[in-house]
N, C-alpha and C. Protein backbone atom coordinates (compact mmCIF):
# COMPACT_ATOMS: atom_id res chain seq x y z
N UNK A 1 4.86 3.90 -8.90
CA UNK A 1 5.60 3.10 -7.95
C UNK A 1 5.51 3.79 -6.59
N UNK A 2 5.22 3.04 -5.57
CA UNK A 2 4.74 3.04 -4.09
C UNK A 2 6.11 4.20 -3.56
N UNK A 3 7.08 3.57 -4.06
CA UNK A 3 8.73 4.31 -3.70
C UNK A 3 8.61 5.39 -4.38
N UNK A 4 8.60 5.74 -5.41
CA UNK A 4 8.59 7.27 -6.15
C UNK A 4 7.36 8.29 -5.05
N UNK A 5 6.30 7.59 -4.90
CA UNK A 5 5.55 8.80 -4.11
C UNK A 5 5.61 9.00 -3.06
N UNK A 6 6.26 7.64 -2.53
CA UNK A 6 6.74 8.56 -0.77
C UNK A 6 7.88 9.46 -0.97
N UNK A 7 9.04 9.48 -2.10
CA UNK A 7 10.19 10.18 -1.97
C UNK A 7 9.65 11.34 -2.61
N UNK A 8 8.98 11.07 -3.41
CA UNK A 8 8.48 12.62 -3.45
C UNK A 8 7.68 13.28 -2.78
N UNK A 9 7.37 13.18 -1.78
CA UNK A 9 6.07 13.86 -0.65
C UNK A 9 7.37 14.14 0.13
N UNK A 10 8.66 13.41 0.51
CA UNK A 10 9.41 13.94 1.01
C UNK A 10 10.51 14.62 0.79
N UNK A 11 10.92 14.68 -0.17
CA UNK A 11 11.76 15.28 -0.94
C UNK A 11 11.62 15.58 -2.69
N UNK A 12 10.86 16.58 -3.23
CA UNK A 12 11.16 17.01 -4.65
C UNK A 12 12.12 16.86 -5.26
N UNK A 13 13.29 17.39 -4.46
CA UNK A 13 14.26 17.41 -5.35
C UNK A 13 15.12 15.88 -5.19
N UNK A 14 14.81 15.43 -4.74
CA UNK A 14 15.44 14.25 -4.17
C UNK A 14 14.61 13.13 -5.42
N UNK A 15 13.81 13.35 -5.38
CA UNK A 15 12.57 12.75 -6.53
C UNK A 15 13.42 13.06 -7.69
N UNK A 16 13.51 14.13 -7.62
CA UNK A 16 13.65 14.44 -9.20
C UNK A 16 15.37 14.16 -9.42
N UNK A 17 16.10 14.08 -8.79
CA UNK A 17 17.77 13.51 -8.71
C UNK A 17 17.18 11.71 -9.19
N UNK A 18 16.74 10.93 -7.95
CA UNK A 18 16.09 9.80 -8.79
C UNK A 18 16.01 9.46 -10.25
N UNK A 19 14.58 10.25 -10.50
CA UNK A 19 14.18 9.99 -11.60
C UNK A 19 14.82 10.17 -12.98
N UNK A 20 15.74 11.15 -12.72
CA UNK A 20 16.76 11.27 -13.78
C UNK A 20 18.31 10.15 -13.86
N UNK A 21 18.20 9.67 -12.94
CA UNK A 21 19.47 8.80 -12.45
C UNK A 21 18.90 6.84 -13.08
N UNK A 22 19.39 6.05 -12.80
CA UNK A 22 18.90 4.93 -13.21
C UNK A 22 18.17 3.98 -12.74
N UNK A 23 17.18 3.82 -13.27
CA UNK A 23 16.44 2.91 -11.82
C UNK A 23 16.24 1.72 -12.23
N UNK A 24 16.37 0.34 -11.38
CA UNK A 24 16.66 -0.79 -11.61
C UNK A 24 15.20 -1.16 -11.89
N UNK A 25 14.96 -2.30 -12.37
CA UNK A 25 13.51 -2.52 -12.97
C UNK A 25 12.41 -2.67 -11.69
N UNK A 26 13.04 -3.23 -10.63
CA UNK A 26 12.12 -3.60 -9.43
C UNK A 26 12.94 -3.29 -8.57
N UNK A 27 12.48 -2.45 -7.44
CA UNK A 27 12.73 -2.18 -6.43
C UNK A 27 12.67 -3.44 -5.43
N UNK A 28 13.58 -4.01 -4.48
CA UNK A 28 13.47 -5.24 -3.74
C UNK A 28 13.62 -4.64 -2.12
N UNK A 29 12.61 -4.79 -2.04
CA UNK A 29 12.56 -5.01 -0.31
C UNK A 29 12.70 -5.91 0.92
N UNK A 30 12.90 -6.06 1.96
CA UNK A 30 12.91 -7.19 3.15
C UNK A 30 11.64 -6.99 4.03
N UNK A 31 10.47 -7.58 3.60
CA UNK A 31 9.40 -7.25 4.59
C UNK A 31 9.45 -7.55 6.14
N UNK A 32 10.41 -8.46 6.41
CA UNK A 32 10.69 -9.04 7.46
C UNK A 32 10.14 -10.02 8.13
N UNK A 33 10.56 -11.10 9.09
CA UNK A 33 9.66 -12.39 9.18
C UNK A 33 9.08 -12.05 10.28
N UNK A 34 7.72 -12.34 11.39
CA UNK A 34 6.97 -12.14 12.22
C UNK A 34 7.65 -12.50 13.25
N UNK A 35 8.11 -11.98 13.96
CA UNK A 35 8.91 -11.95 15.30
C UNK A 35 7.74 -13.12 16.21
N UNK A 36 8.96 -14.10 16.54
CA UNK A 36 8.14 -15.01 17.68
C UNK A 36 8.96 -14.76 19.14
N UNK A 37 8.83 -15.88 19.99
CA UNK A 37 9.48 -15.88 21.23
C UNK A 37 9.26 -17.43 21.55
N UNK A 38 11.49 -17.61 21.90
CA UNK A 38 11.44 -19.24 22.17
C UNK A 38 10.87 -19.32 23.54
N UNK A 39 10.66 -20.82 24.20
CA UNK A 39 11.01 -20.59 25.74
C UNK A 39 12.31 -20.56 26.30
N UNK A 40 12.15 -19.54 27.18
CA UNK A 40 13.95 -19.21 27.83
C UNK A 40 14.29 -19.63 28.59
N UNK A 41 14.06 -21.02 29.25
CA UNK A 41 14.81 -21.49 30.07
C UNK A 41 14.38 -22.93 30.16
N UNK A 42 15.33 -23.68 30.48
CA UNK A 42 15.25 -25.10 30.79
C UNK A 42 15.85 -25.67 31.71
N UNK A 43 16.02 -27.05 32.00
CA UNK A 43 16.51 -27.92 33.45
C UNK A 43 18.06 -26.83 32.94
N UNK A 44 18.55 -26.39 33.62
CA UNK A 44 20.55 -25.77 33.73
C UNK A 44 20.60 -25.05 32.47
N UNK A 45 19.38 -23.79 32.35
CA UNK A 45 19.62 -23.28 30.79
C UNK A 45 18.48 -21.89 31.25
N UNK A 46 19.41 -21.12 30.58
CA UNK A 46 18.07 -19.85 30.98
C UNK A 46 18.86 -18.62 29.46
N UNK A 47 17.66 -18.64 28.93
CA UNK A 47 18.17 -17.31 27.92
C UNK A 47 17.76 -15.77 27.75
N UNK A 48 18.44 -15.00 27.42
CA UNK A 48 17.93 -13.36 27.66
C UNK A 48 17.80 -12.71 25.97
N UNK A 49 17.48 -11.57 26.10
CA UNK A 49 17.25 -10.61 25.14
C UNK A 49 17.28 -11.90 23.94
N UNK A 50 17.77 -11.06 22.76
CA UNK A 50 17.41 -12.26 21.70
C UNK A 50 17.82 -13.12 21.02
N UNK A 51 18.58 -14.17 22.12
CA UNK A 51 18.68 -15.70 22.35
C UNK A 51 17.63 -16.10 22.56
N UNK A 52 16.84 -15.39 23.26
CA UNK A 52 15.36 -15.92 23.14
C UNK A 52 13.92 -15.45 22.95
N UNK A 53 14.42 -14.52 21.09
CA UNK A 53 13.45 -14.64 20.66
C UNK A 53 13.55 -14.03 18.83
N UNK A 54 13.23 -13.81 17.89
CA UNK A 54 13.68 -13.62 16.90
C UNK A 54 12.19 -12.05 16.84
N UNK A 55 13.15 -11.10 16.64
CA UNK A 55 12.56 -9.90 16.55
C UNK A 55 13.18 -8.94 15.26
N UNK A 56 12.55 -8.13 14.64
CA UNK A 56 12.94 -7.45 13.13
C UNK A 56 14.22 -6.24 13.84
N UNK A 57 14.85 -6.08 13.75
CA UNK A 57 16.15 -5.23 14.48
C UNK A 57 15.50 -4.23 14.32
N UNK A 58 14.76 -3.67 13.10
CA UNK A 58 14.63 -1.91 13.68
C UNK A 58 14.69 -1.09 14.68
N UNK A 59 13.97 -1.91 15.67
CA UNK A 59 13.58 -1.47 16.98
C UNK A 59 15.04 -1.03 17.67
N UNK A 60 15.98 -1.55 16.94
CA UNK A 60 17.62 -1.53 18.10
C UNK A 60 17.07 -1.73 19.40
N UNK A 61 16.42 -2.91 19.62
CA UNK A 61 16.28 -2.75 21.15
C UNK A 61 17.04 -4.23 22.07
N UNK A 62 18.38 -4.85 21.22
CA UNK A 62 18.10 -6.03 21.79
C UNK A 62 19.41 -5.81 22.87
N UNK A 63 20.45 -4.58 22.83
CA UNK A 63 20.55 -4.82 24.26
C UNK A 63 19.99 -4.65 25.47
N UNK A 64 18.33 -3.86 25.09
CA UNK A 64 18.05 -2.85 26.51
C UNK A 64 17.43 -4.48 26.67
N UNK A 65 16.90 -5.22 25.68
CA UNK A 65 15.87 -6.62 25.71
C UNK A 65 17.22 -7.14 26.86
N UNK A 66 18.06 -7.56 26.28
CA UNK A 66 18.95 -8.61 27.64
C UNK A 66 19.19 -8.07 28.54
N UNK A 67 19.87 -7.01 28.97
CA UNK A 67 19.47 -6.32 30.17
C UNK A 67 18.55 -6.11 31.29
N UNK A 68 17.00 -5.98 30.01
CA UNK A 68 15.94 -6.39 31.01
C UNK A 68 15.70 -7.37 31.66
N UNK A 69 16.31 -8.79 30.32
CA UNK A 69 15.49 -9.98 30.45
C UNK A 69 16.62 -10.46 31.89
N UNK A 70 17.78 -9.86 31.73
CA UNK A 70 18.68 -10.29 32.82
C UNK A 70 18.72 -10.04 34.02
N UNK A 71 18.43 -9.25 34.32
CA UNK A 71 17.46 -8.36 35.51
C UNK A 71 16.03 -9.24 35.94
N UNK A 72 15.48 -9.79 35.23
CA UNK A 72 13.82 -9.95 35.21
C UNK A 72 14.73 -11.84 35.88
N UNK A 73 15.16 -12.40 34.84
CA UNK A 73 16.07 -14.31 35.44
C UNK A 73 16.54 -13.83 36.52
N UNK A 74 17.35 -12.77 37.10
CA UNK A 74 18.30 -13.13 38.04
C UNK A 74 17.05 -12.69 38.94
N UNK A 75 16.11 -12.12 38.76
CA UNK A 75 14.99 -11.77 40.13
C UNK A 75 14.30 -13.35 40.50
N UNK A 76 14.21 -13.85 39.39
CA UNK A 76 13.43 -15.29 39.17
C UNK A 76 14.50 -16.23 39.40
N UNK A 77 16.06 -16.24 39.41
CA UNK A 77 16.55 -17.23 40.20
C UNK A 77 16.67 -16.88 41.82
N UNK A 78 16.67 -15.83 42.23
CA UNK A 78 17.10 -15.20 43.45
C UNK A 78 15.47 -15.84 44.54
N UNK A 79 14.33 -15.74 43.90
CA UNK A 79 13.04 -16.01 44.33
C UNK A 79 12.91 -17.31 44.41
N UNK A 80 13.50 -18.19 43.41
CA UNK A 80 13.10 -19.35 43.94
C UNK A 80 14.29 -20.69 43.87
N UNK A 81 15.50 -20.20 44.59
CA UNK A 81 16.34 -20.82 44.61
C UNK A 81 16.40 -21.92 46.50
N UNK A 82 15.57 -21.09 46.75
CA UNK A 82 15.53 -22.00 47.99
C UNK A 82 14.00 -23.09 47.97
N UNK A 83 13.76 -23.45 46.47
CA UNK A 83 12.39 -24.45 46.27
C UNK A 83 11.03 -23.17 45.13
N UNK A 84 10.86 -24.03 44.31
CA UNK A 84 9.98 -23.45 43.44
C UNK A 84 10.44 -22.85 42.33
N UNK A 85 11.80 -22.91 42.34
CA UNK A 85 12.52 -22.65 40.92
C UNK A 85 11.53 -22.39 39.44
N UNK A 86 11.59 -23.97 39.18
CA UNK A 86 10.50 -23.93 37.83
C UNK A 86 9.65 -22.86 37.86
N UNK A 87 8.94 -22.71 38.85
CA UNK A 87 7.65 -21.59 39.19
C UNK A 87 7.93 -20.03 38.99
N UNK A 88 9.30 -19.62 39.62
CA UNK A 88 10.05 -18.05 39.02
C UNK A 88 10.24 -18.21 38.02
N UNK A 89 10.72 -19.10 37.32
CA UNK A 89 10.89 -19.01 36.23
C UNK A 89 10.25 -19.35 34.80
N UNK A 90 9.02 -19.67 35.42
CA UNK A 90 7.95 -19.65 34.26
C UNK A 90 7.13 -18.10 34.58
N UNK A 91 7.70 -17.53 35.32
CA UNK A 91 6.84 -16.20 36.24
C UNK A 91 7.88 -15.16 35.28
N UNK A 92 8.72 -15.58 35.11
CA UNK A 92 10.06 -14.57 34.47
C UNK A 92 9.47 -14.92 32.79
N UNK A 93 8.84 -16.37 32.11
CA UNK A 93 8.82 -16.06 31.00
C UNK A 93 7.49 -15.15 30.88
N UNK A 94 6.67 -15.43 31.65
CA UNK A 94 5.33 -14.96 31.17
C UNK A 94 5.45 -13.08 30.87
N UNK A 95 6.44 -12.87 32.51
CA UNK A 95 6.70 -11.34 32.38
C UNK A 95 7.29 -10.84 31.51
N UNK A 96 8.62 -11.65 30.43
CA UNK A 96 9.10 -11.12 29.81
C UNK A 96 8.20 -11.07 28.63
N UNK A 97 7.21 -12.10 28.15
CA UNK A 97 6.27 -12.47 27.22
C UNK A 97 5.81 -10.86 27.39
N UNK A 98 4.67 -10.68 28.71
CA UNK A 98 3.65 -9.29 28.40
C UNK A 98 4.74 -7.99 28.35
N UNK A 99 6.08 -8.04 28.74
CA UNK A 99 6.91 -6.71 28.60
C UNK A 99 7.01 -6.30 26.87
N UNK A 100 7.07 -7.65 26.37
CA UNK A 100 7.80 -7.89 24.98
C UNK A 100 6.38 -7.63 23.91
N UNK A 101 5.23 -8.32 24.51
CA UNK A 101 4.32 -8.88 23.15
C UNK A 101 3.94 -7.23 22.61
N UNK A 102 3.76 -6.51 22.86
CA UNK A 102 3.32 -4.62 22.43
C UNK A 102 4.54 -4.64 21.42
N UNK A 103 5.93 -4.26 21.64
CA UNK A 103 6.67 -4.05 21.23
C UNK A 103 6.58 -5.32 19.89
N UNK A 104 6.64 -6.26 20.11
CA UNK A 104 6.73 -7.28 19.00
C UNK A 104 5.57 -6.94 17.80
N UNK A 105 4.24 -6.48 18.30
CA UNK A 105 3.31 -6.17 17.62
C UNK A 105 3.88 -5.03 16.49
N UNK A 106 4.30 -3.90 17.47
CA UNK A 106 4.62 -2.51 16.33
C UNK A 106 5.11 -2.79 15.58
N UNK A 107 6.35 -3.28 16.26
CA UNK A 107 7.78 -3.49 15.19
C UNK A 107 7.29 -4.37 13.86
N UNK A 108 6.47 -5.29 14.29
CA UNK A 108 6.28 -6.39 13.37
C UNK A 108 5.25 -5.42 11.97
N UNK A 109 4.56 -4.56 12.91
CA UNK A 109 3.43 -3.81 11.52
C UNK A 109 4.01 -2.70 10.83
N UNK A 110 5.58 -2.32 11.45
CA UNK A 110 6.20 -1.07 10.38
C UNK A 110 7.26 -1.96 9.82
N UNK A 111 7.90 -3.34 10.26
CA UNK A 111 9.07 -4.05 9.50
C UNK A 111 8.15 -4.88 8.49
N UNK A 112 6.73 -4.40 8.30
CA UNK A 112 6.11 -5.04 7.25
C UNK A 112 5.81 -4.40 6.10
N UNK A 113 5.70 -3.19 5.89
CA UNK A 113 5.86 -2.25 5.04
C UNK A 113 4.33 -1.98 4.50
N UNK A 114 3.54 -2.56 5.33
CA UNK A 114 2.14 -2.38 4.92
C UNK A 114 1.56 -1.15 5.89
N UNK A 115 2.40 -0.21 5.18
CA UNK A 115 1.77 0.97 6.06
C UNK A 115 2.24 2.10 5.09
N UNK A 116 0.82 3.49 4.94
CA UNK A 116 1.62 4.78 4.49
C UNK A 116 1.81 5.58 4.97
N UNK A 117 1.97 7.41 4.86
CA UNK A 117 2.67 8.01 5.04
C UNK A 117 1.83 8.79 6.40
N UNK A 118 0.06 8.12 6.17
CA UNK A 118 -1.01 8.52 7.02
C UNK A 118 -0.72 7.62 8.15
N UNK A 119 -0.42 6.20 8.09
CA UNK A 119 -0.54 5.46 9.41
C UNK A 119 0.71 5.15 10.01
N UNK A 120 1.99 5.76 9.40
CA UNK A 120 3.48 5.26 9.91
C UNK A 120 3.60 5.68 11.34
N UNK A 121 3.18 7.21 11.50
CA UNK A 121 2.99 7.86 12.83
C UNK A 121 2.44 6.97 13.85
N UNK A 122 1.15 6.54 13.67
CA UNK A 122 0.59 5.71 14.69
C UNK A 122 1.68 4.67 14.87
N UNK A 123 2.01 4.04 14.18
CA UNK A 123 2.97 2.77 14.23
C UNK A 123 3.90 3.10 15.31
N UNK A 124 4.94 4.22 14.91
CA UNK A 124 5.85 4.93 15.16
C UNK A 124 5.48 5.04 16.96
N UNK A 125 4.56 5.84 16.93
CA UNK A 125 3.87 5.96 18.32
C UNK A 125 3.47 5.20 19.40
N UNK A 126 3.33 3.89 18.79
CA UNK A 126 2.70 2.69 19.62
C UNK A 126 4.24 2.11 19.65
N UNK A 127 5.18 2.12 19.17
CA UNK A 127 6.29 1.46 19.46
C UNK A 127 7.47 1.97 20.54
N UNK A 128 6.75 3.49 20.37
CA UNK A 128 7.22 4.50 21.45
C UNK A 128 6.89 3.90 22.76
N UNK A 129 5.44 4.06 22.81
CA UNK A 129 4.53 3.17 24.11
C UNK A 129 4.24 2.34 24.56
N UNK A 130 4.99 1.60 23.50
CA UNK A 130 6.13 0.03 24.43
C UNK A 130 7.05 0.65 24.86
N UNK A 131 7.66 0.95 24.60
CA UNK A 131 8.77 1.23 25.24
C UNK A 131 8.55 1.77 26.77
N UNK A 132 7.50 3.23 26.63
CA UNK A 132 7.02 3.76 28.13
C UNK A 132 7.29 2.82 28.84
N UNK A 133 6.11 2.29 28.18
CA UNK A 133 5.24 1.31 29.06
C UNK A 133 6.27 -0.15 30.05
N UNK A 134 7.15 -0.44 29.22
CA UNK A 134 8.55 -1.34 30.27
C UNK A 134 8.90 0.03 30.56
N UNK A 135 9.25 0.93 30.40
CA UNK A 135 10.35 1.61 31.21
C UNK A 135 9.93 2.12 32.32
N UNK A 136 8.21 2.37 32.39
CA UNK A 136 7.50 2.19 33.76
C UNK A 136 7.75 1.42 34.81
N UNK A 137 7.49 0.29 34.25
CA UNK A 137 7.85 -1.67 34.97
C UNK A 137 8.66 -1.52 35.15
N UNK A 138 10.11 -0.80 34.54
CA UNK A 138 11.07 -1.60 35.25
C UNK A 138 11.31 -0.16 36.36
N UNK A 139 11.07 0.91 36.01
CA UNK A 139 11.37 1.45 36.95
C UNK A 139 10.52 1.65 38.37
N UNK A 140 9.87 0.62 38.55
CA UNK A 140 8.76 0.04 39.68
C UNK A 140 9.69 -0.29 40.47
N UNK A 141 10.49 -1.57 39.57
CA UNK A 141 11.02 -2.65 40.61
C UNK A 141 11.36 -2.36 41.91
N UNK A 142 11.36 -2.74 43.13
CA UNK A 142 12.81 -3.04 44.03
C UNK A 142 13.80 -2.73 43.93
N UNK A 143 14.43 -2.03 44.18
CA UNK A 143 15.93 -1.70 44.04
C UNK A 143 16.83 -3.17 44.68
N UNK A 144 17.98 -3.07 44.65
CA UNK A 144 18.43 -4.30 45.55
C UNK A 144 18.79 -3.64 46.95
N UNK A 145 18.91 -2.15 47.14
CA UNK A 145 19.57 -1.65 48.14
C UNK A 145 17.99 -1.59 49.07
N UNK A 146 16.85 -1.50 48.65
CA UNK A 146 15.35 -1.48 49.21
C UNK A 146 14.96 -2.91 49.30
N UNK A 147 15.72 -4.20 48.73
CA UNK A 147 15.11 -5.15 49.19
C UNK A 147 16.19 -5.60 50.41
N UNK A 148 17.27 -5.03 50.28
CA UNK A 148 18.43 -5.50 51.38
C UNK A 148 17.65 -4.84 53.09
N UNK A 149 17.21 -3.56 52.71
CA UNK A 149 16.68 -2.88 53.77
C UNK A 149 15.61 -3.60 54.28
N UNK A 150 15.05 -4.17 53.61
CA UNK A 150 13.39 -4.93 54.23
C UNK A 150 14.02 -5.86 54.88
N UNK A 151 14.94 -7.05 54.13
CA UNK A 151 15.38 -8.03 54.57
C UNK A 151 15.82 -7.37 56.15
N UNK A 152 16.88 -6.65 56.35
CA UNK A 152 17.61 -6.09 57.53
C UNK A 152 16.45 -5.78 58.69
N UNK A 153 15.20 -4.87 58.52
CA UNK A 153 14.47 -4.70 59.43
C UNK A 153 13.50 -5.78 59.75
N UNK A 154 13.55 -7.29 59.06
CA UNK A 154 13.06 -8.12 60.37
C UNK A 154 13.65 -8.63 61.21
């Protein structure tokens, strides 16, 4: 059984507490369902983190997700509230789409359990580098106190 040899590569004695203890006939797992993404916004409707989108929780990432995604709408209502609305805000899904699709990938190939003890690391690693990788982006942005300043010096 797939479960007996990872617990024993990581723990002997932990194996061997197991194996002496009772074990149910089948081990049952949650492979988890493939994380999609709704569209987040409509005519008087805009949604963040994951209201709009169904992702495997491991990641614990869905307050930094609304946070971002709330940050990312209010830049996309602020841009095109004086005409072009629709347009920020298909600009806000696409961005939240390429912030999100890396992260959706990892999560989705370690909440699938089709991985061993050789490729978990990589997994592990690439889910890390989503993460970088927005925390780069967002720490790019504009500040609001640097877009107030531009505004002021024309």
């Amino acid at each position: 059984m797939a479960f007996a040899s990872v617990l024993s590569e990581v723990s002997a004695e932990l194996a061997a507490r197991v194996r002496d203890g009772f074990v149910l006939p089948r081990l049952r797992s949650f492979p988890g369902l493939p994380g999609y993404q709704r569209q987040p916004w409509g005519e008087g409707w805009a949604l963040v983190g994951d209201a709009s989108y169904h992702r495997d929780p491991l990641s614990a990432r869905g307050i930094s997700d609304a946070l971002r995604d709330a940050e990312l709408l209010a830049r996309a209502i602020i841009e095109g509230i004086d005409g072009g609305l629709e347009h920020s805000l298909e600009t806000y899904r696409v961005l939240r789409n390429r912030l999100s699709d890396h992260m959706f990938s990892a999560t989705d190939a370690i909440a699938s359990y089709e991985w061993n003890l050789d490729t978990i690391p990589v997994l592990v690693r690439s889910l890390a580098a989503a993460q970088a990788d927005e925390m780069t982006f967002l720490s790019e942005l504009e500040t609001t106190s640097q877009a107030l300043a531009s505004v002021d010096s024309r």
